[in-house]
PDB file of N, CA and C in Angstrom:
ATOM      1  N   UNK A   1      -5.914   0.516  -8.971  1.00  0.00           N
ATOM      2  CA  UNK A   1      -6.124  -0.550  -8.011  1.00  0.00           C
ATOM      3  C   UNK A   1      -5.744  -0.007  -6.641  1.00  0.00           C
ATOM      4  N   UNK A   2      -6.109  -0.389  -5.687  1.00  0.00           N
ATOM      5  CA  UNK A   2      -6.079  -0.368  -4.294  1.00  0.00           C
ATOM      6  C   UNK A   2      -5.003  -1.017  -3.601  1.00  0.00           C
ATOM      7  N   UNK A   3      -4.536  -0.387  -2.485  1.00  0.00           N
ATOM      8  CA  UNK A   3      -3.301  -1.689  -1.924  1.00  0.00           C
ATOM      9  C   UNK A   3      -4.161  -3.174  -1.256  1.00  0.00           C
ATOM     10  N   UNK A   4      -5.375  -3.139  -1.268  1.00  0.00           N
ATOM     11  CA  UNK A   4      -5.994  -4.321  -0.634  1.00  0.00           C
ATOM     12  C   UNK A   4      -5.994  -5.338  -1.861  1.00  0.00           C
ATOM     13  N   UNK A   5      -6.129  -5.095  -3.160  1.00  0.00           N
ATOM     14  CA  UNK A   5      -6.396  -5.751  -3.934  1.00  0.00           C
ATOM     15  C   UNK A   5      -4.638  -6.180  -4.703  1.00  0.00           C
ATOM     16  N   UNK A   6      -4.027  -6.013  -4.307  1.00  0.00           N
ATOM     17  CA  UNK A   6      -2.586  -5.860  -4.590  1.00  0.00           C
ATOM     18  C   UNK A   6      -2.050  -7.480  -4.133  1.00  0.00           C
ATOM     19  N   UNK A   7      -1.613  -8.172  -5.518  1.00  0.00           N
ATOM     20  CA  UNK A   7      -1.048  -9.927  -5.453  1.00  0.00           C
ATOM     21  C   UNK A   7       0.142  -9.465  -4.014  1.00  0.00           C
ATOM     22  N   UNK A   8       0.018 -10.907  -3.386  1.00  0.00           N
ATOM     23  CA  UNK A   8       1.303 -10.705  -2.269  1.00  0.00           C
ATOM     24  C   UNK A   8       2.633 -10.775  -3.428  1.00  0.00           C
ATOM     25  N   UNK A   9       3.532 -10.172  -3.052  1.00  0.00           N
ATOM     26  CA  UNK A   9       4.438 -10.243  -3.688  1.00  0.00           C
ATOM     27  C   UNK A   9       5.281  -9.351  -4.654  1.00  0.00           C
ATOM     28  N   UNK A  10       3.831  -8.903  -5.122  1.00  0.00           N
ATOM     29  CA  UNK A  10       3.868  -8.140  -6.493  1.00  0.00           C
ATOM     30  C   UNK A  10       4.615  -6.789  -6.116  1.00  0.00           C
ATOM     31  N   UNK A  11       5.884  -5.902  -6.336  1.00  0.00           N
ATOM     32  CA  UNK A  11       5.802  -4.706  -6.273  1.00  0.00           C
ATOM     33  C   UNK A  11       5.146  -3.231  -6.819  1.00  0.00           C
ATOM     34  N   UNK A  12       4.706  -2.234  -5.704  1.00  0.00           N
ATOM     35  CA  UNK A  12       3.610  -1.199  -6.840  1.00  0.00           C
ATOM     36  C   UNK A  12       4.277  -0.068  -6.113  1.00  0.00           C
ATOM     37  N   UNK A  13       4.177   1.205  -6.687  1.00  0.00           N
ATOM     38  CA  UNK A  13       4.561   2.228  -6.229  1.00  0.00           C
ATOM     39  C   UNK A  13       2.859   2.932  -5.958  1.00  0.00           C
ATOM     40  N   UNK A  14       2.631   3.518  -4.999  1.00  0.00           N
ATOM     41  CA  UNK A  14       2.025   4.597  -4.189  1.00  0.00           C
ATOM     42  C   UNK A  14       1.800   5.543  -5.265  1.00  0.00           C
ATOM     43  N   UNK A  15       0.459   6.080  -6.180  1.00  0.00           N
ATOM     44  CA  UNK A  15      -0.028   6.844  -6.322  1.00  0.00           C
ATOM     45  C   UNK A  15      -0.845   7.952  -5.801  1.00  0.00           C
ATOM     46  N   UNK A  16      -1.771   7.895  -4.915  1.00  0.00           N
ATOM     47  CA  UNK A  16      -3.078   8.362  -4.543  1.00  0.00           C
ATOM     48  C   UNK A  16      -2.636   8.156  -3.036  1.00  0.00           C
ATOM     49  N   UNK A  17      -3.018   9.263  -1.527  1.00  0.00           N
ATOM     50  CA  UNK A  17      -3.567   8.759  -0.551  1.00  0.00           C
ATOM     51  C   UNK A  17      -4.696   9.348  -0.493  1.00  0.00           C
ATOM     52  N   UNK A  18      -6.193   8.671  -0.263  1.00  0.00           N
ATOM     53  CA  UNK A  18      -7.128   8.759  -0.299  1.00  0.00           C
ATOM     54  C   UNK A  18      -7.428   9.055   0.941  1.00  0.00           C
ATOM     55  N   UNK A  19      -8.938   9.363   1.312  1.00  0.00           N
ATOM     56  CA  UNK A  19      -8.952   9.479   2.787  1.00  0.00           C
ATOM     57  C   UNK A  19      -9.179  11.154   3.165  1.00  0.00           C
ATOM     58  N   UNK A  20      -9.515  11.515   4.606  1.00  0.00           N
ATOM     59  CA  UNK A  20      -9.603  12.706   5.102  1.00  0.00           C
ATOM     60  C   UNK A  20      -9.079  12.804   6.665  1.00  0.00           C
ATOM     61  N   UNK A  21      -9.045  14.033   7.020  1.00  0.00           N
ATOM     62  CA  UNK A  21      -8.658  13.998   8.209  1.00  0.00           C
ATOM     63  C   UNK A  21      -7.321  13.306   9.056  1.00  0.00           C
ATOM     64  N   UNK A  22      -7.795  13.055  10.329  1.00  0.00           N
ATOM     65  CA  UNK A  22      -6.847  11.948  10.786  1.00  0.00           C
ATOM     66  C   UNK A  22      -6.472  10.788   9.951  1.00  0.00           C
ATOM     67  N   UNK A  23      -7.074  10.224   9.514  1.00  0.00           N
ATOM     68  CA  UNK A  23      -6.976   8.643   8.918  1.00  0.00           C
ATOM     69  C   UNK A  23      -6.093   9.134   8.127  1.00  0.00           C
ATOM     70  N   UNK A  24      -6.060  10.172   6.673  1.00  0.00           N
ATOM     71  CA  UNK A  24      -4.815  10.612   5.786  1.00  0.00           C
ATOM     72  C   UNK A  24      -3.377  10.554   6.476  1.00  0.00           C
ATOM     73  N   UNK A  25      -3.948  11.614   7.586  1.00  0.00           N
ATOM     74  CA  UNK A  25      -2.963  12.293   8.103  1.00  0.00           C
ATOM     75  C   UNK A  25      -1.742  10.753   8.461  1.00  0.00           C
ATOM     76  N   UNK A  26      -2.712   9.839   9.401  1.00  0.00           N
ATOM     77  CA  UNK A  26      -1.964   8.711  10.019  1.00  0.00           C
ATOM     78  C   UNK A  26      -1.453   7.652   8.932  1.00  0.00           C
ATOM     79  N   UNK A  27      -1.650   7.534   7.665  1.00  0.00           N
ATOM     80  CA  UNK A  27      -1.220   6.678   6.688  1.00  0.00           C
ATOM     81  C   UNK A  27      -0.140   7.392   6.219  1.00  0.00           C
ATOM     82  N   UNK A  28       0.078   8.610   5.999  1.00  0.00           N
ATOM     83  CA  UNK A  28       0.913   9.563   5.456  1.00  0.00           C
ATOM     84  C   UNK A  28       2.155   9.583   6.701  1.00  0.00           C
ATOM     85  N   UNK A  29       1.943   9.890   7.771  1.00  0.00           N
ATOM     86  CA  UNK A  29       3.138   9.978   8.859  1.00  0.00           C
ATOM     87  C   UNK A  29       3.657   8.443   8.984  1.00  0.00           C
ATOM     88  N   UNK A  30       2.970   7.561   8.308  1.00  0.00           N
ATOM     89  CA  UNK A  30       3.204   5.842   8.570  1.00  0.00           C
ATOM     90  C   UNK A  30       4.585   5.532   7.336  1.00  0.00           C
ATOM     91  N   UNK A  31       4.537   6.947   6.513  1.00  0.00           N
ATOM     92  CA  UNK A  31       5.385   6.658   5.160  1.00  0.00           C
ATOM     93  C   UNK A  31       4.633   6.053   3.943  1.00  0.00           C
ATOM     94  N   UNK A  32       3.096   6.156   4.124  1.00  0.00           N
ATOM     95  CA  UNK A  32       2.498   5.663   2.823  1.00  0.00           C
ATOM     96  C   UNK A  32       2.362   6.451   2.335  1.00  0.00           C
ATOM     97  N   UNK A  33       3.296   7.377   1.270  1.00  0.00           N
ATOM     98  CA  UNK A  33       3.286   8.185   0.580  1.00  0.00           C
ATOM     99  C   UNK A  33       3.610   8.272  -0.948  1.00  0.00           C
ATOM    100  N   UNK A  34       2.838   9.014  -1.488  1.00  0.00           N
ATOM    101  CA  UNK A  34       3.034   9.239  -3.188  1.00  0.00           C
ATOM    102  C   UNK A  34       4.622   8.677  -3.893  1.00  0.00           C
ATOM    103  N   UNK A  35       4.841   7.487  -4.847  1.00  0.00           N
ATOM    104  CA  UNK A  35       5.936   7.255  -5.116  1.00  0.00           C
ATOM    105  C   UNK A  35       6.551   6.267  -4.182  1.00  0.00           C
ATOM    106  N   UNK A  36       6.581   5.937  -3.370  1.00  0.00           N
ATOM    107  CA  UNK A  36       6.660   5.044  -2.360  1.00  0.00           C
ATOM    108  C   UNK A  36       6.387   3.556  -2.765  1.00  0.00           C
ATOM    109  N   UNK A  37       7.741   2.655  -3.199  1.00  0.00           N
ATOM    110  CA  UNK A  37       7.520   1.292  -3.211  1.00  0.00           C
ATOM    111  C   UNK A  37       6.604   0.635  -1.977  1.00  0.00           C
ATOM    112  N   UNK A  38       6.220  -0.529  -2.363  1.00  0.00           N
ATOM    113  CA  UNK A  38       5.409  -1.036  -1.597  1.00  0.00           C
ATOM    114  C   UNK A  38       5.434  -2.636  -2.029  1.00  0.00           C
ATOM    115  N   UNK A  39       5.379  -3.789  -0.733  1.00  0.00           N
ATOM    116  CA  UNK A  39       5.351  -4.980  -1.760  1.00  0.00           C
ATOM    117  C   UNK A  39       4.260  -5.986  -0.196  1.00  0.00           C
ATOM    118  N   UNK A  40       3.287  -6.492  -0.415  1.00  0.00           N
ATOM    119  CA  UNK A  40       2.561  -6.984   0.664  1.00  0.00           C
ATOM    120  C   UNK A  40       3.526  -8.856   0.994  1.00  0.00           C
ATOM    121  N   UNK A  41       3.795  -8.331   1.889  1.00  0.00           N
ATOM    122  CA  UNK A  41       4.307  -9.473   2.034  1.00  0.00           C
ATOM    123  C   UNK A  41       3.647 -11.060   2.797  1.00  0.00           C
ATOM    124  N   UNK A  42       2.618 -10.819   3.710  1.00  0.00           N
ATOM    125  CA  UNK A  42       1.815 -11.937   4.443  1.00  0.00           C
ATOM    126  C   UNK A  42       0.705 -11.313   4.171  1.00  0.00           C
ATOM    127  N   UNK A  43      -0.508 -11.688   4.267  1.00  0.00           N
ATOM    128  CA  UNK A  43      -1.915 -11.673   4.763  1.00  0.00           C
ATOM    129  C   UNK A  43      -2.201 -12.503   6.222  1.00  0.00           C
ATOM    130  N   UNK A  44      -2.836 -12.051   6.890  1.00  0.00           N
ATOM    131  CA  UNK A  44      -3.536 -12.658   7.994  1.00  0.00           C
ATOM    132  C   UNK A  44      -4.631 -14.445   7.519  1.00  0.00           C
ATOM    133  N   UNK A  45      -4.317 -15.109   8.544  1.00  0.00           N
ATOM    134  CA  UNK A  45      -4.964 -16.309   8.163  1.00  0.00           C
ATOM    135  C   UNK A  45      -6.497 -16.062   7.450  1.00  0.00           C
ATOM    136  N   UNK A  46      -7.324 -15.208   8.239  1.00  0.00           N
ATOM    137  CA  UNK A  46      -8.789 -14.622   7.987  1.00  0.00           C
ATOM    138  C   UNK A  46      -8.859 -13.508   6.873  1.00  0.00           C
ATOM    139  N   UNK A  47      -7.614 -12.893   6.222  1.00  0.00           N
ATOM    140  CA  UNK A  47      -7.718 -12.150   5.562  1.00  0.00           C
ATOM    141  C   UNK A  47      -7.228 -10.385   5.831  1.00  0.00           C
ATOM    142  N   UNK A  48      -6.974  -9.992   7.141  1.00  0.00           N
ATOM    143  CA  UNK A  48      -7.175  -9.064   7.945  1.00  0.00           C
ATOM    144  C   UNK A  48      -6.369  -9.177   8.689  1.00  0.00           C
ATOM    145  N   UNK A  49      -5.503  -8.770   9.133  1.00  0.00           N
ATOM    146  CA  UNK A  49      -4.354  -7.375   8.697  1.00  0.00           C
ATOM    147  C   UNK A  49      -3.480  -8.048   7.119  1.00  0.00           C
ATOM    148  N   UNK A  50      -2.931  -7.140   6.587  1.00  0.00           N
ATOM    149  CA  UNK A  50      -1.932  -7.225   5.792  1.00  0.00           C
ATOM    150  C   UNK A  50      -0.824  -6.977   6.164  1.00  0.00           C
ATOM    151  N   UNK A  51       0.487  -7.615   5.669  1.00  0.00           N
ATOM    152  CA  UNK A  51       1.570  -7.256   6.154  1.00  0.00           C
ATOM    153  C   UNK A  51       2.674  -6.650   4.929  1.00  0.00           C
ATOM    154  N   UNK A  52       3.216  -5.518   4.789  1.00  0.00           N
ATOM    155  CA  UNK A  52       3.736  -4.536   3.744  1.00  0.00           C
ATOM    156  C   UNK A  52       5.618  -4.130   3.833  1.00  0.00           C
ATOM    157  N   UNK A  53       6.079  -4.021   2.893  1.00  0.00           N
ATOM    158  CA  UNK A  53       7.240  -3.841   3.208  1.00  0.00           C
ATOM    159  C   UNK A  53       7.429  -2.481   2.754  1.00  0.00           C
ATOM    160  N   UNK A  54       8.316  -1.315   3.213  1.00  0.00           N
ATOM    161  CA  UNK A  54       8.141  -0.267   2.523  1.00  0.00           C
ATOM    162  C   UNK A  54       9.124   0.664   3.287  1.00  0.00           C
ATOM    163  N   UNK A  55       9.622   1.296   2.534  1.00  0.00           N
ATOM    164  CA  UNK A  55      10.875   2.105   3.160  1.00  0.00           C
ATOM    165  C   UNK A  55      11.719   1.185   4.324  1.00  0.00           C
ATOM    166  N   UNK A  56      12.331  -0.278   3.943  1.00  0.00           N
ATOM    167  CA  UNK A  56      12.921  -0.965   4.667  1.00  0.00           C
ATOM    168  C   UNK A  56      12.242  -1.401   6.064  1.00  0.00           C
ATOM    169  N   UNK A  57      11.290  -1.388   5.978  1.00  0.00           N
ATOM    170  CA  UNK A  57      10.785  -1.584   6.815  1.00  0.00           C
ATOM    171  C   UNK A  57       9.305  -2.019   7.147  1.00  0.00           C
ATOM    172  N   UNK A  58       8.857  -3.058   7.844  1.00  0.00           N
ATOM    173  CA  UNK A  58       7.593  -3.537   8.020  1.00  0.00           C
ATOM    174  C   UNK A  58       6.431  -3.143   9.076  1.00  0.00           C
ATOM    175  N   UNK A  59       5.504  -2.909   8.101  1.00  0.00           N
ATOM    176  CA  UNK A  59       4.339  -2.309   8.446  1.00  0.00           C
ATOM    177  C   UNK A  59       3.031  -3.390   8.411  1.00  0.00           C
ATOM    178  N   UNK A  60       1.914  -3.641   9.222  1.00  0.00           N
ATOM    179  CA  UNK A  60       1.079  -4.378   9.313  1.00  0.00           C
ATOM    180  C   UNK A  60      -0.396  -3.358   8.813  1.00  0.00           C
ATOM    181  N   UNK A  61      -1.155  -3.331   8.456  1.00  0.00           N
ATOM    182  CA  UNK A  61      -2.567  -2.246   7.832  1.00  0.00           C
ATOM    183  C   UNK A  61      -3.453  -3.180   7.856  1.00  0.00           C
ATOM    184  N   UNK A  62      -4.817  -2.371   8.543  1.00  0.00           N
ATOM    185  CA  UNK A  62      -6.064  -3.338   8.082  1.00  0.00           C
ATOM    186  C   UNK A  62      -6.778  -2.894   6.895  1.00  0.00           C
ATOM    187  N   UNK A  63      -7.376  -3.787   6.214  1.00  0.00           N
ATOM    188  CA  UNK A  63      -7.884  -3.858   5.170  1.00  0.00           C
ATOM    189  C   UNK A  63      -8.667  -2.598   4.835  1.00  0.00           C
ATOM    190  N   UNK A  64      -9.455  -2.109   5.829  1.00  0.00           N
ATOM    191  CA  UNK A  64     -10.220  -0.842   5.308  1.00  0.00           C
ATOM    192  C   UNK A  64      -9.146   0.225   5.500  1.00  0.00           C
ATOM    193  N   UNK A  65      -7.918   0.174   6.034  1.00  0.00           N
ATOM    194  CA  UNK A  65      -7.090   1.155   5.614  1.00  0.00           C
ATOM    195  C   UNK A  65      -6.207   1.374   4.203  1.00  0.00           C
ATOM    196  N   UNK A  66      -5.965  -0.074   4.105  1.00  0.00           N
ATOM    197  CA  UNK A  66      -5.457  -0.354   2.408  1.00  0.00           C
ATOM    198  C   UNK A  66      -6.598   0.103   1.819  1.00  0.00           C
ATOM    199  N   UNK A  67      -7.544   0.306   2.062  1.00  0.00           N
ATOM    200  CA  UNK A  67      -8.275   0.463   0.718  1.00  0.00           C
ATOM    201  C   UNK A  67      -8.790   1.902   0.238  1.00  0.00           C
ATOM    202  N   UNK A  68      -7.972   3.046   1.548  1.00  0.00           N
ATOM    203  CA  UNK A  68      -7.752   4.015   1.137  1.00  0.00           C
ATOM    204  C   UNK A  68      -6.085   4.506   0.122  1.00  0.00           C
ATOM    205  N   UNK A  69      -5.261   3.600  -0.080  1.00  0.00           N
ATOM    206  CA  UNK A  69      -3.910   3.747  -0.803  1.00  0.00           C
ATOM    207  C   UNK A  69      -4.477   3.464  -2.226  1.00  0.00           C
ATOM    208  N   UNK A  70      -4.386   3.989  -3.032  1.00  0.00           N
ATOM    209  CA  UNK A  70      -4.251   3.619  -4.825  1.00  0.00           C
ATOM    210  C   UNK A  70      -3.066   3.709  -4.952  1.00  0.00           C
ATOM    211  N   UNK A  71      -2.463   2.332  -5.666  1.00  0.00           N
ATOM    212  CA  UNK A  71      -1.449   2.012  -6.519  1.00  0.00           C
ATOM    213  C   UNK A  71      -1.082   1.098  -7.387  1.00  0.00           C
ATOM    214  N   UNK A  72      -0.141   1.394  -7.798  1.00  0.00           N
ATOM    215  CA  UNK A  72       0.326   1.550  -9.350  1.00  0.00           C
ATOM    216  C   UNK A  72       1.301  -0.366  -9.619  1.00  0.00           C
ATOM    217  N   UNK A  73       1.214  -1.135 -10.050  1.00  0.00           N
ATOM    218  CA  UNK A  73       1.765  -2.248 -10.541  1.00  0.00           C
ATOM    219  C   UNK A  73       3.191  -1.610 -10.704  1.00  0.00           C
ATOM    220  N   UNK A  74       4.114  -2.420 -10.617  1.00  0.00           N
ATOM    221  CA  UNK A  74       5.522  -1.657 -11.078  1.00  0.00           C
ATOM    222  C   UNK A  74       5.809  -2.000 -12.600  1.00  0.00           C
ATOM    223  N   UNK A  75       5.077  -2.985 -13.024  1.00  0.00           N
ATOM    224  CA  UNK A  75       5.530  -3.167 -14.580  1.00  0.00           C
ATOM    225  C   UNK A  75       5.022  -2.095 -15.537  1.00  0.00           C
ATOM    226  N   UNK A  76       3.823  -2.013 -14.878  1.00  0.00           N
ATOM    227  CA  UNK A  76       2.890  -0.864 -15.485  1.00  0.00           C
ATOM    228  C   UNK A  76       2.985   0.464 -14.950  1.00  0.00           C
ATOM    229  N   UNK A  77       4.026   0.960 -14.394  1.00  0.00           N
ATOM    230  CA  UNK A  77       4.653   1.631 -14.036  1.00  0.00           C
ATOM    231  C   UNK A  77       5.565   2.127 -15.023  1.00  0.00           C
ATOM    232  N   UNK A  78       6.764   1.118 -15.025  1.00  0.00           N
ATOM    233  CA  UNK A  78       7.989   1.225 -16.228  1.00  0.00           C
ATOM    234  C   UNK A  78       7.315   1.597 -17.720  1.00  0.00           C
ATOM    235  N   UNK A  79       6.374   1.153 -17.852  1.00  0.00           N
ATOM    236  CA  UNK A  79       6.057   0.841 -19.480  1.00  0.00           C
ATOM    237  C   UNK A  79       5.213   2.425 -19.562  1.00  0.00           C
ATOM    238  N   UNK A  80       4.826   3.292 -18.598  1.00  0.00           N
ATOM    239  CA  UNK A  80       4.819   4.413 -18.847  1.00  0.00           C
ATOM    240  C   UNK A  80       5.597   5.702 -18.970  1.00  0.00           C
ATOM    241  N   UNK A  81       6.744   5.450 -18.640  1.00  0.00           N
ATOM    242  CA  UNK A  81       8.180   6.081 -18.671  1.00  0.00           C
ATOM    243  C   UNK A  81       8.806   6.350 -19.447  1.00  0.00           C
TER     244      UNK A  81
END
C-alpha cells in the first residue's frame, strides 16, 4: 500500500521510496525513509495535502507525493517478525 491510501490514524512503517531524481532525493532528506514510523494525522478538507507525524515531528505531503512512499501496516508488520 501507498502512504496516500493509509487510514488516518493507523500506524505503518516506511518500506519502499519510490520515485527518481530530485523528488526521491527531497522525500528522503524530508526523513521519509526505509523503517521510519509514520501515522497520517489530518487530511485537507478537499483531500490534498496530508498531514503525517514522523520522527517527532510534523510534516504536511501532497498526495502525488504520498503516492511515491510504500508502506507497511504496523500490525502486519509485527506478525512478520
Amino acid at each position: 500500500m501507498t502512504l496516500d491510501q493509509l487510514p488516518i490514524g493507523k500506524p505503518a512503517k516506511i518500506t519502499f521510496v519510490r520515485g527518481e531524481g530530485a523528488l526521491r532525493g527531497r522525500l528522503l532528506d524530508m526523513g521519509l525513509t526505509p523503517r521510519t514510523r509514520v501515522v497520517i494525522q489530518k487530511v485537507a478538507p478537499m483531500g490534498d495535502p496530508i498531514e503525517l507525524t514522523l520522527r517527532g515531528y510534523e510534516l504536511t505531503l501532497r498526495l502525488d507525493d504520498a503516492r511515491e512512499i510504500v508502506v507497511e501496516a504496523e500490525e502486519a508488520a509485527a506478525g512478520k517478525e
